[in-house]
N, C-alpha and C. Protein backbone atom coordinates (compact mmCIF):
# COMPACT_ATOMS: atom_id res chain seq x y z
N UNK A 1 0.81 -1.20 0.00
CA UNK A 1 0.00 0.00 0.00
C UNK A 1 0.85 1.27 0.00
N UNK A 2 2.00 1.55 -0.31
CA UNK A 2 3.35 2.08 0.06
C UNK A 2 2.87 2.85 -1.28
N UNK A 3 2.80 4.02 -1.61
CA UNK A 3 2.94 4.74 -2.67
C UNK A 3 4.18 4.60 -3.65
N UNK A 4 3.90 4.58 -4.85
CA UNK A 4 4.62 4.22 -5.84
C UNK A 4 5.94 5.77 -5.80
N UNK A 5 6.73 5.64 -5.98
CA UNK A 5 8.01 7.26 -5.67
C UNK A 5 8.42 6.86 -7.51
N UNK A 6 7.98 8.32 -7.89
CA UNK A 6 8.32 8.44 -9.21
C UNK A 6 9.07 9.49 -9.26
N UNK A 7 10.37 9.33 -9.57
CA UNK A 7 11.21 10.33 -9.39
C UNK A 7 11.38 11.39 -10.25
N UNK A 8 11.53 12.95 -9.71
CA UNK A 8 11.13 14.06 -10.57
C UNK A 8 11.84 14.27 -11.28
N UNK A 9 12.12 15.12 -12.40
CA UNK A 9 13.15 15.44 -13.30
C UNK A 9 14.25 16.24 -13.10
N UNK A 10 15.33 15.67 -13.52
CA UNK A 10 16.69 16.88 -12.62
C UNK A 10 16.53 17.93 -13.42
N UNK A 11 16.71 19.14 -12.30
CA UNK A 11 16.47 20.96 -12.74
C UNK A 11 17.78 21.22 -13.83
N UNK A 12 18.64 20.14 -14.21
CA UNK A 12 19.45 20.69 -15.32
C UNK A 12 18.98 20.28 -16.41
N UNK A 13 19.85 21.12 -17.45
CA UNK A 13 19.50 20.53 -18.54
C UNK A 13 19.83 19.23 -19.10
N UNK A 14 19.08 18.87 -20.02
CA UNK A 14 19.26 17.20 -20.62
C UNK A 14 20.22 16.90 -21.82
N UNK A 15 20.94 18.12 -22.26
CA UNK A 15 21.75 17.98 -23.27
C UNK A 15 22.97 18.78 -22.95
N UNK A 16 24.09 19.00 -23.29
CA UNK A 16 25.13 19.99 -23.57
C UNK A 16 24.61 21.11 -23.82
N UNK A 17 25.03 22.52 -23.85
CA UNK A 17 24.78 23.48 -24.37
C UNK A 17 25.45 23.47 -25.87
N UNK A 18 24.68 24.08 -26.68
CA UNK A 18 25.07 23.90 -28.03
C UNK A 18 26.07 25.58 -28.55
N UNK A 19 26.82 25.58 -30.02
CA UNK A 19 27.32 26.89 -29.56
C UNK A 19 28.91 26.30 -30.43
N UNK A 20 29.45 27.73 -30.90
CA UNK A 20 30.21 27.87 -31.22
C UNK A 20 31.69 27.67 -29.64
N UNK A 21 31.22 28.16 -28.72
CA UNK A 21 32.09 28.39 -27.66
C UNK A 21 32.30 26.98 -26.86
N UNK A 22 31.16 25.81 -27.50
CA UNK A 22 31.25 24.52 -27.06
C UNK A 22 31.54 23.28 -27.66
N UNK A 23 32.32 23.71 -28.69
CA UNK A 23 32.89 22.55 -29.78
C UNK A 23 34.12 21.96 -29.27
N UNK A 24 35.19 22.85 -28.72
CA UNK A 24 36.06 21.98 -27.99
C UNK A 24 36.58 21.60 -26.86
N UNK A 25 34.78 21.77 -25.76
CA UNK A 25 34.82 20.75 -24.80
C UNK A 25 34.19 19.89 -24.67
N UNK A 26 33.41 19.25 -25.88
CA UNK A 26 32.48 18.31 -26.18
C UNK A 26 33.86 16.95 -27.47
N UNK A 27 34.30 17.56 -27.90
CA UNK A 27 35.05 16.44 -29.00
C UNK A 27 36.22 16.25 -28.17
N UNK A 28 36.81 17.06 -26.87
CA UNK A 28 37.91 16.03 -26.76
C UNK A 28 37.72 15.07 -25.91
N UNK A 29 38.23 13.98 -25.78
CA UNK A 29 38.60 12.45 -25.36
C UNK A 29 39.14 12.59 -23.73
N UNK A 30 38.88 13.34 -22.96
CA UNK A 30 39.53 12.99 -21.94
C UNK A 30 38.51 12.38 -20.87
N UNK A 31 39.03 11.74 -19.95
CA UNK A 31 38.39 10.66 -19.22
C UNK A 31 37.32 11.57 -18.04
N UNK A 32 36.26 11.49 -17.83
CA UNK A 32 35.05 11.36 -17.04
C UNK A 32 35.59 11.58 -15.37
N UNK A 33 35.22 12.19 -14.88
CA UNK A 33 35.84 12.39 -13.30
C UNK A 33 35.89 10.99 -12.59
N UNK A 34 34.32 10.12 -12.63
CA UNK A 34 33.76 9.03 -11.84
C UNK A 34 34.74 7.71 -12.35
N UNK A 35 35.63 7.91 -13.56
CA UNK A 35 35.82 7.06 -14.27
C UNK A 35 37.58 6.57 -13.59
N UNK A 36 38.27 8.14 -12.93
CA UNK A 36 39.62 7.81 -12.91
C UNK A 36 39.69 7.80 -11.31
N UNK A 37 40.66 6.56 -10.85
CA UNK A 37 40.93 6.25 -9.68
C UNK A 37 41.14 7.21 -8.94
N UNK A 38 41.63 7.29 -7.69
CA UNK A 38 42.09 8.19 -6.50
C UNK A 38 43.33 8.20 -6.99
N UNK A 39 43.84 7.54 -7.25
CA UNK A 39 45.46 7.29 -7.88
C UNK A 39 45.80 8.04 -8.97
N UNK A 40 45.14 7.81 -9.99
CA UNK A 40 45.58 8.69 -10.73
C UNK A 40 45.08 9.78 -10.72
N UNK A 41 43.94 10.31 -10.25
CA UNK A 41 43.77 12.14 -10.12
C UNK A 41 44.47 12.22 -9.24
N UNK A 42 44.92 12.13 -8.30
CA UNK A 42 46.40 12.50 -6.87
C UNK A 42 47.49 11.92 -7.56
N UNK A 43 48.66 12.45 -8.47
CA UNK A 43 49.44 11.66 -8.77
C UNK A 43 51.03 11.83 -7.85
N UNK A 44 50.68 12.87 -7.25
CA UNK A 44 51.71 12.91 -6.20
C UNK A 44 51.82 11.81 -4.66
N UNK A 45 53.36 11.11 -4.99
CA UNK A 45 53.04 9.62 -3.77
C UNK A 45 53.11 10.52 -2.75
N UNK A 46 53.76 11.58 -2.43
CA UNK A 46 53.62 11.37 -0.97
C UNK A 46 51.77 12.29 -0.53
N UNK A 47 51.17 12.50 -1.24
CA UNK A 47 50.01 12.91 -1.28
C UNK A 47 49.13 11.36 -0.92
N UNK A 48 49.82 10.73 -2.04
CA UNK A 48 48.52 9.48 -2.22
C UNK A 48 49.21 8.71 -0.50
N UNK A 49 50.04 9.16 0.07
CA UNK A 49 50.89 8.14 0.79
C UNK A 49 49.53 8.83 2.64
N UNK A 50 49.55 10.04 2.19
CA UNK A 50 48.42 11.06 3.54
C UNK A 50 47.15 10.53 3.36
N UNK A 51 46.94 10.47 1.62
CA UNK A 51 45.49 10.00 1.96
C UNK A 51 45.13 8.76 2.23
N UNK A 52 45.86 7.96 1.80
CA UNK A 52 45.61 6.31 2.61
C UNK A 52 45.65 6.27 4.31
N UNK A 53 46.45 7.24 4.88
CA UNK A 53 46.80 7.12 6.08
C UNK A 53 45.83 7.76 7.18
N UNK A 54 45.32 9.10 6.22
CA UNK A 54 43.39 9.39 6.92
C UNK A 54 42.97 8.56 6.63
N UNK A 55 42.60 7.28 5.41
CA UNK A 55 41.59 6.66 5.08
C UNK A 55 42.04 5.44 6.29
N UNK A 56 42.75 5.12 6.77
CA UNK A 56 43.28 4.09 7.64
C UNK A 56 42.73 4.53 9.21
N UNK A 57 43.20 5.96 9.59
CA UNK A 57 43.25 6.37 10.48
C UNK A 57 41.95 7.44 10.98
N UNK A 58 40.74 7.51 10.12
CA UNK A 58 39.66 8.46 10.54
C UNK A 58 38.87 7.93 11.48
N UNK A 59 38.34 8.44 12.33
CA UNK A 59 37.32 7.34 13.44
C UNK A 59 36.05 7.68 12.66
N UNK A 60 35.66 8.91 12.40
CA UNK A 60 34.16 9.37 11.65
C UNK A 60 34.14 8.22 10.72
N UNK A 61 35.04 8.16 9.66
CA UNK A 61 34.98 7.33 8.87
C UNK A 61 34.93 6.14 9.28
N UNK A 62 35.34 5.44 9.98
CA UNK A 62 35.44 4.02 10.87
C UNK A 62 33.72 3.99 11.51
N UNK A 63 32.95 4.79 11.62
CA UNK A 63 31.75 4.89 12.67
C UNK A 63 30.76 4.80 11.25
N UNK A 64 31.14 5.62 9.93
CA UNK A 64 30.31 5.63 9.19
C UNK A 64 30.04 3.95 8.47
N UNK A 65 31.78 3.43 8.35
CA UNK A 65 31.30 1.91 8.18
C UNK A 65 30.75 0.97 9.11
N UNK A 66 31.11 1.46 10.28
CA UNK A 66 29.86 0.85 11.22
C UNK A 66 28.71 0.97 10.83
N UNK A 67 28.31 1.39 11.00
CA UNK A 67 27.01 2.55 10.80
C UNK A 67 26.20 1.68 9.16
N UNK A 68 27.21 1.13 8.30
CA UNK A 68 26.79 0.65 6.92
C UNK A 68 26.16 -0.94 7.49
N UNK A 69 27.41 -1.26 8.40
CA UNK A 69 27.04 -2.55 8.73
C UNK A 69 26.28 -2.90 9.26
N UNK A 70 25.29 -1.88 9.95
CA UNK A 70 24.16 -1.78 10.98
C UNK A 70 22.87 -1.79 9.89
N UNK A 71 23.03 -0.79 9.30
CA UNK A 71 22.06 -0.76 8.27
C UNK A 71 21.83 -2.05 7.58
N UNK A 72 22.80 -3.06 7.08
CA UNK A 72 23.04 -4.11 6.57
C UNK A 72 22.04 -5.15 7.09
N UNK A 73 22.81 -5.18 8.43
CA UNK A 73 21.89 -6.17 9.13
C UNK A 73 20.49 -5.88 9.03
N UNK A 74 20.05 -4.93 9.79
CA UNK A 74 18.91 -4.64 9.55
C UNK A 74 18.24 -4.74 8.44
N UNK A 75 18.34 -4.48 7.12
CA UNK A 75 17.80 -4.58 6.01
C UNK A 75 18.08 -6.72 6.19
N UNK A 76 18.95 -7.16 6.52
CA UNK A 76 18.84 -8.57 6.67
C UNK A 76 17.70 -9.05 7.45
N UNK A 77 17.39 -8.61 8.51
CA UNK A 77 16.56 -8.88 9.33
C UNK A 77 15.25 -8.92 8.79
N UNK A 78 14.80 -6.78 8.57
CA UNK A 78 13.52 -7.42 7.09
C UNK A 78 13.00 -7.68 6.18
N UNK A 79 13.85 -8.02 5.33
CA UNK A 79 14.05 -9.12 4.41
C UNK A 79 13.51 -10.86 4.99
N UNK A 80 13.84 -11.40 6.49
CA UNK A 80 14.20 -12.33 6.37
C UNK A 80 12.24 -12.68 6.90
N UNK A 81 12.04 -11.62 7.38
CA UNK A 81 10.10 -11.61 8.20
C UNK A 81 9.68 -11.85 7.20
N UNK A 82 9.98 -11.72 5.91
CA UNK A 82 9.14 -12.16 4.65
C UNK A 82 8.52 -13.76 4.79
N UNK A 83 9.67 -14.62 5.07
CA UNK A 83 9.27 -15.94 5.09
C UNK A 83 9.35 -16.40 6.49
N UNK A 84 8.48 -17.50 6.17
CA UNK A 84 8.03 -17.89 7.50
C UNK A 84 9.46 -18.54 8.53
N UNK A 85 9.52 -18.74 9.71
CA UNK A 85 10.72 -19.35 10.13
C UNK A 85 9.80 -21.08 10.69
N UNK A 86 10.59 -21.72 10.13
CA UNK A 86 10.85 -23.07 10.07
C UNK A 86 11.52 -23.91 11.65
N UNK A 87 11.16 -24.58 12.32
CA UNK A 87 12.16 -24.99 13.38
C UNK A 87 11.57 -26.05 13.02
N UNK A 88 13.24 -27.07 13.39
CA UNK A 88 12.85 -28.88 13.22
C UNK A 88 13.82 -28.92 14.03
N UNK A 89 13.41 -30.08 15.11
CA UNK A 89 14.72 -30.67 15.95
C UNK A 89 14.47 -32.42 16.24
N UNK A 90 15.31 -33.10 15.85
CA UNK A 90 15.39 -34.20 16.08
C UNK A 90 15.93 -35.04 17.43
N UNK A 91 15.71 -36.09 17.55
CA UNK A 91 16.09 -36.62 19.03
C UNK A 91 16.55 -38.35 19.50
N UNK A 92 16.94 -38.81 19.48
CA UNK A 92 17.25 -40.56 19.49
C UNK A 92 17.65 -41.06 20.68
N UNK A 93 17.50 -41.84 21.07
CA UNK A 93 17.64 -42.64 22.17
C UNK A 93 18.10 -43.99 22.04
N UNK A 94 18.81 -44.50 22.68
CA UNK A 94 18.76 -46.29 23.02
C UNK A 94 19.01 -46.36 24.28
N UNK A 95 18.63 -47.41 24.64
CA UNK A 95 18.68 -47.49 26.37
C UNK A 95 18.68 -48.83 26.64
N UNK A 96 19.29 -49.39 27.58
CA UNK A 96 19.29 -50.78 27.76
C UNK A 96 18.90 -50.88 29.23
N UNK A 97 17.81 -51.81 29.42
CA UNK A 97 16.93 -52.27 30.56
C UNK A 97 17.55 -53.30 31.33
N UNK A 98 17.60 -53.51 32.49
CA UNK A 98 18.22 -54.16 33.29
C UNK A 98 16.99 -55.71 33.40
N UNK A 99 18.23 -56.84 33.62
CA UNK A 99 16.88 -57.75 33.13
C UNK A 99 15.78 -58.13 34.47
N UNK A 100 16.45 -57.72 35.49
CA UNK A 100 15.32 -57.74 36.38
C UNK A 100 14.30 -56.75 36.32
N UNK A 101 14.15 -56.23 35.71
CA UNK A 101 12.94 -55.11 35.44
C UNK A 101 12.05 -55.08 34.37
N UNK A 102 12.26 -56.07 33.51
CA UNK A 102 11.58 -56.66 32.83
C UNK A 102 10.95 -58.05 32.45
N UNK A 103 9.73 -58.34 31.60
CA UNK A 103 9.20 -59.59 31.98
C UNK A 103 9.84 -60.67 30.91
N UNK A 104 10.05 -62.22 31.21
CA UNK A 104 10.83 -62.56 30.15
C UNK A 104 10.18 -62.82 28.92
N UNK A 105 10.95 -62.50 28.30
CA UNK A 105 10.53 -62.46 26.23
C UNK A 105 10.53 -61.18 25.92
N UNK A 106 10.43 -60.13 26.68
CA UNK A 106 10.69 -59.08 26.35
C UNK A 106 11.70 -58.29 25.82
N UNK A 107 12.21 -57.71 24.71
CA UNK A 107 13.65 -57.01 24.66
C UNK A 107 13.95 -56.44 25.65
N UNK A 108 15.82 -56.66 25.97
CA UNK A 108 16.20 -55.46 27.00
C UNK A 108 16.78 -54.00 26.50
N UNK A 109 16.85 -53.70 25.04
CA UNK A 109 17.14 -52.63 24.44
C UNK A 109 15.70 -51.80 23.91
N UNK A 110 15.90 -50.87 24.05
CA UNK A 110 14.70 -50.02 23.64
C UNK A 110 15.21 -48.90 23.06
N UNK A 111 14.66 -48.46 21.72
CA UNK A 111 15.04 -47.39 21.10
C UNK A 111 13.77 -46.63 20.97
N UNK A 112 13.98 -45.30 20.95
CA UNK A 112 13.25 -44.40 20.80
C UNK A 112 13.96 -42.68 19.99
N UNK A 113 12.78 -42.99 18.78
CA UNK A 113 13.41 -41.76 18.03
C UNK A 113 12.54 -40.85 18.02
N UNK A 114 12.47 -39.30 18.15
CA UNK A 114 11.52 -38.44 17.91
C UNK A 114 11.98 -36.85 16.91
N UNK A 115 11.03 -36.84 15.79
CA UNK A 115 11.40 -35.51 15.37
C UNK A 115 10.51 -34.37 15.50
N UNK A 116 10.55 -33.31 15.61
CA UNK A 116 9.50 -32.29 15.84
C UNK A 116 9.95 -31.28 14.69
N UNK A 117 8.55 -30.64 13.60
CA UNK A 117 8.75 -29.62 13.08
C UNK A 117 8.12 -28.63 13.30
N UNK A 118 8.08 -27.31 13.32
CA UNK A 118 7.25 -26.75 13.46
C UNK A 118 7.57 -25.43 13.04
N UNK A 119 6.17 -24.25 12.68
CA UNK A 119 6.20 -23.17 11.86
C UNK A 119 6.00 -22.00 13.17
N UNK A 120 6.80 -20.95 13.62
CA UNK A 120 6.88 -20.15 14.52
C UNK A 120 5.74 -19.08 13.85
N UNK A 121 4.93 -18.87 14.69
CA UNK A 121 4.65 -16.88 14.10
C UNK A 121 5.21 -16.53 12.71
N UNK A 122 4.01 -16.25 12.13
CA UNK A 122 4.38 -15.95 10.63
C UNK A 122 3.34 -15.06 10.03
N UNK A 123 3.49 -13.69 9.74
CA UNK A 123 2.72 -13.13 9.34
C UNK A 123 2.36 -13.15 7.64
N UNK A 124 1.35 -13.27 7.41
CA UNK A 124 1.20 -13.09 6.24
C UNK A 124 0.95 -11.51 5.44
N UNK A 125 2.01 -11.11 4.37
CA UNK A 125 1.72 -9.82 4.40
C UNK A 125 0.54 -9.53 3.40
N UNK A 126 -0.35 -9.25 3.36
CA UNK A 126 -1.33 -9.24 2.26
C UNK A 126 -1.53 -7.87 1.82
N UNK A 127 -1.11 -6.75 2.53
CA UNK A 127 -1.61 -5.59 2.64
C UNK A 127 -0.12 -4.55 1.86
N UNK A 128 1.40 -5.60 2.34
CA UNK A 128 2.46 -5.30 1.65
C UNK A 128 3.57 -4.10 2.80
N UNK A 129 2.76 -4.66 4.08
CA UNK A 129 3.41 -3.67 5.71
C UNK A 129 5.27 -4.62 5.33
N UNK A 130 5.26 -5.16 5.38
CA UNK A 130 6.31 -5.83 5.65
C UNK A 130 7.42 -6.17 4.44
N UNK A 131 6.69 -5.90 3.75
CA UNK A 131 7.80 -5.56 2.27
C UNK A 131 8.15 -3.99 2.27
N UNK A 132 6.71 -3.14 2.53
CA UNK A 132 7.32 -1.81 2.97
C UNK A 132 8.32 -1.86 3.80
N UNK A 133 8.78 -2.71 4.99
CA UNK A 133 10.12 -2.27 5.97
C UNK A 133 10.66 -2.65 5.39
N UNK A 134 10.61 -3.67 4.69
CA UNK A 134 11.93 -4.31 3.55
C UNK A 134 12.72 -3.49 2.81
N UNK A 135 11.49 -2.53 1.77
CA UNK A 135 12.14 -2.04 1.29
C UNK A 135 12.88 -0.61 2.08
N UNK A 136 12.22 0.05 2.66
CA UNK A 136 12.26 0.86 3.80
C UNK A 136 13.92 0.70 4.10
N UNK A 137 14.37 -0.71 4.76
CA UNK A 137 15.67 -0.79 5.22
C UNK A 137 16.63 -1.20 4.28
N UNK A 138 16.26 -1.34 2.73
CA UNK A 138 17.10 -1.34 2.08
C UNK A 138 17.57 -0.09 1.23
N UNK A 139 16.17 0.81 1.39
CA UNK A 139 16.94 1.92 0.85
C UNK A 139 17.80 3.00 2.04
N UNK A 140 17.27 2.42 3.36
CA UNK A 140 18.34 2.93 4.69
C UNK A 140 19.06 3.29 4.36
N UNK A 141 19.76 1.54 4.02
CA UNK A 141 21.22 0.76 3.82
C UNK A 141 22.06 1.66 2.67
N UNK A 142 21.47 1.54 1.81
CA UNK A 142 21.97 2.23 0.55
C UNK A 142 21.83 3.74 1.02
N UNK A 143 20.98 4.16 1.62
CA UNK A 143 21.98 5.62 1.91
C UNK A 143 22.78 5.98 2.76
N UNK A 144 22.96 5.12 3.78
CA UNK A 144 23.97 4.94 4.89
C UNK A 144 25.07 4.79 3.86
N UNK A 145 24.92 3.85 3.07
CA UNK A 145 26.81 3.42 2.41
C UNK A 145 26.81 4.81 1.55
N UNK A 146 25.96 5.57 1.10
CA UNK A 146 26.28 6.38 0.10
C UNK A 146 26.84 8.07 1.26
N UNK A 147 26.28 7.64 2.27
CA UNK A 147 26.59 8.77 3.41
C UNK A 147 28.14 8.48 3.60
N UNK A 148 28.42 7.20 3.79
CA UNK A 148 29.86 6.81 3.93
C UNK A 148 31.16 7.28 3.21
N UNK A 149 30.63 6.47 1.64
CA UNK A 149 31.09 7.24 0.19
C UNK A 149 31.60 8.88 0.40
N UNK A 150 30.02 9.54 0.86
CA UNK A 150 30.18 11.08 0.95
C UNK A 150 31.36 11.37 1.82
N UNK A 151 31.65 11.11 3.13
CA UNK A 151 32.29 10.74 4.06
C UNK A 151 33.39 10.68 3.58
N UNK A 152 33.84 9.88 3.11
CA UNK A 152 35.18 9.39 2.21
C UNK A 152 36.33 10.82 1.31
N UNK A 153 34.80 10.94 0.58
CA UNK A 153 35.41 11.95 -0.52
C UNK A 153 35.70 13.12 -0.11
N UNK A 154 34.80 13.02 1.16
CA UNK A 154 35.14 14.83 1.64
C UNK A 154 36.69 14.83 2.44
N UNK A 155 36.62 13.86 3.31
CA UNK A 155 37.86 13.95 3.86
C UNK A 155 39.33 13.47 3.16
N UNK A 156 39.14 13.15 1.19
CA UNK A 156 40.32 12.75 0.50
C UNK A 156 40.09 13.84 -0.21
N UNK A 157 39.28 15.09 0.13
CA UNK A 157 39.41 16.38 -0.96
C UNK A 157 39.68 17.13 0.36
N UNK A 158 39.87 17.21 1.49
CA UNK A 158 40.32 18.14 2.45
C UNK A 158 41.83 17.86 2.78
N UNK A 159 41.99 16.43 3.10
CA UNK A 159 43.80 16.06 2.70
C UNK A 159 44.49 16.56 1.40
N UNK A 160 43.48 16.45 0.36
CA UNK A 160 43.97 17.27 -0.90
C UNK A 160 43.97 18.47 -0.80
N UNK A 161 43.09 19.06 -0.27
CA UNK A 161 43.09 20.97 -0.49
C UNK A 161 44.16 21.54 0.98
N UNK A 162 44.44 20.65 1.75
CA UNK A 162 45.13 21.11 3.17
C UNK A 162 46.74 20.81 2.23
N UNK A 163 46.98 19.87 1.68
CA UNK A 163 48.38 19.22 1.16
C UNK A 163 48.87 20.27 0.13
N UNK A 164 48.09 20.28 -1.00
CA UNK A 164 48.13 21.60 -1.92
C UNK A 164 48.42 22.96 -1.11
N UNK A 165 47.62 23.27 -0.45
CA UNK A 165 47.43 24.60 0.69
C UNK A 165 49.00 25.03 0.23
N UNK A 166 49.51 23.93 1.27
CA UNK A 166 50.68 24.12 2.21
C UNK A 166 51.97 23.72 0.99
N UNK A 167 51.90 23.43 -0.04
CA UNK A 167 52.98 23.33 -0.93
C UNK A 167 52.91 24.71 -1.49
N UNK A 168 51.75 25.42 -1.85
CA UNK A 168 51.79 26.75 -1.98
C UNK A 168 52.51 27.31 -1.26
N UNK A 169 52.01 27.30 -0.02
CA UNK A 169 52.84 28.31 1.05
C UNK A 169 54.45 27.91 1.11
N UNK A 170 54.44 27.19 1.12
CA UNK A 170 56.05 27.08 0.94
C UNK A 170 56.82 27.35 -0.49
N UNK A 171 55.84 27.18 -1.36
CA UNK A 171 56.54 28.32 -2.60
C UNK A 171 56.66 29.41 -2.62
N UNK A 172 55.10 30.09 -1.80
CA UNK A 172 55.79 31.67 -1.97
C UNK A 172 56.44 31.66 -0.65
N UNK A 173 56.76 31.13 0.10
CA UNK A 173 57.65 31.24 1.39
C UNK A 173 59.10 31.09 0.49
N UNK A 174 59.58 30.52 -0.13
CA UNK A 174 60.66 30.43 -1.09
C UNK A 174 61.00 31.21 -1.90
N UNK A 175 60.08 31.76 -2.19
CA UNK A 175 59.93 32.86 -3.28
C UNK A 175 60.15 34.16 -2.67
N UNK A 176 59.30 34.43 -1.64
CA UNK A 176 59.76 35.57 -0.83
C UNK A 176 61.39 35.67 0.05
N UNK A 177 61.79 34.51 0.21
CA UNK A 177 63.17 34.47 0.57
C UNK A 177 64.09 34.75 -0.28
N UNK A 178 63.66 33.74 -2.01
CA UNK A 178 64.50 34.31 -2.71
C UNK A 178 64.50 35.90 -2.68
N UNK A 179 63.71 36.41 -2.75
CA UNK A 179 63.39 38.36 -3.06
C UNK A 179 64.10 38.86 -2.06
N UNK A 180 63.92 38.15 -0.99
CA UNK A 180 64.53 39.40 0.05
C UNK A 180 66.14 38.78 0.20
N UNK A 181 66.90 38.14 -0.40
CA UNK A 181 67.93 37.91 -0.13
C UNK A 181 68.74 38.60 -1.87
N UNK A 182 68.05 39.19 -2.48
CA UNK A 182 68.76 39.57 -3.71
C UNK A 182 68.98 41.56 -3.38
């Protein structure tokens, strides 16, 4: 009973801008942002060497993959109310009777086997409550990991813009030394 989500149209436009002033950033060949690694847009190692070492060392980031794995489960969990839960347990015995305690002709071994199955609480969803949490915790999940993602990128473009920063400053810190020593 969950309303159908038809998603609206993005407020940009659906094509390139057309135009004399847009011919040669549409024909050249160079690669797509989403397309090139962390590696190769950072091609400086001791850059790529900081950002592995936040990505190792962030706790936010460490809480946000928590945080994925939580969602995870959960979307496991209702997912799993869909179907019914099943319990079977089996049981066997042999036992041997002492012969004074029994009458003669009788066996003194006795076996006994028992299995039990049975269907726990099981809702039937007819109405579609329980596929709603389903889906509900799977699109959680998926924005928890995409919160993570976000997470990620911000803090390997702040190691980038803090790393850059400071190679600046030490150029014109170099630069101004050269000047004042001539």
């Amino acid at each position: 009973m969950a309303p159908q989500y038809n998603q609206p149209p993005a407020p940009i436009p659906a094509q390139w801008p057309q135009g004399d002033a847009y011919k040669d950033v549409q024909s050249t060949n160079a690669p797509i942002v989403p397309e090139l690694s962390r590696q190769d847009f950072f091609a400086d190692p001791q850059l790529q060497e900081l950002i592995e070492l936040a990505l190792e060392n962030n706790r936010d980031l460490r809480l946000a993959a928590l945080n994925v794995e939580r969602a995870r489960a959960l979307y496991g969990i209702r997912r799993a109310e869909l179907f019914p839960a099943v319990n079977a347990a089996g049981a066997g015995g042999r036992q041997r009777r002492s012969t004074d305690l029994i009458a003669p002709g009788e066996q003194n071994i006795v076996e006994q086997y028992k299995v039990n199955l049975g269907v726990a609480a099981w809702e039937i969803d007819f109405f579609g409550r329980i596929r709603s949490l389903k889906d509900q915790a799977l699109e959680a999940y998926l924005a928890t990991d995409e919160a993570r993602r976000g997470a990620q990128i911000a803090l390997v473009a702040e190691v980038a813009r803090t790393y850059l920063s400071l190679a600046a400053n030490r150029e014109n810190l170099a630069e101004i030394q050269r000047w004042h020593y001539l």
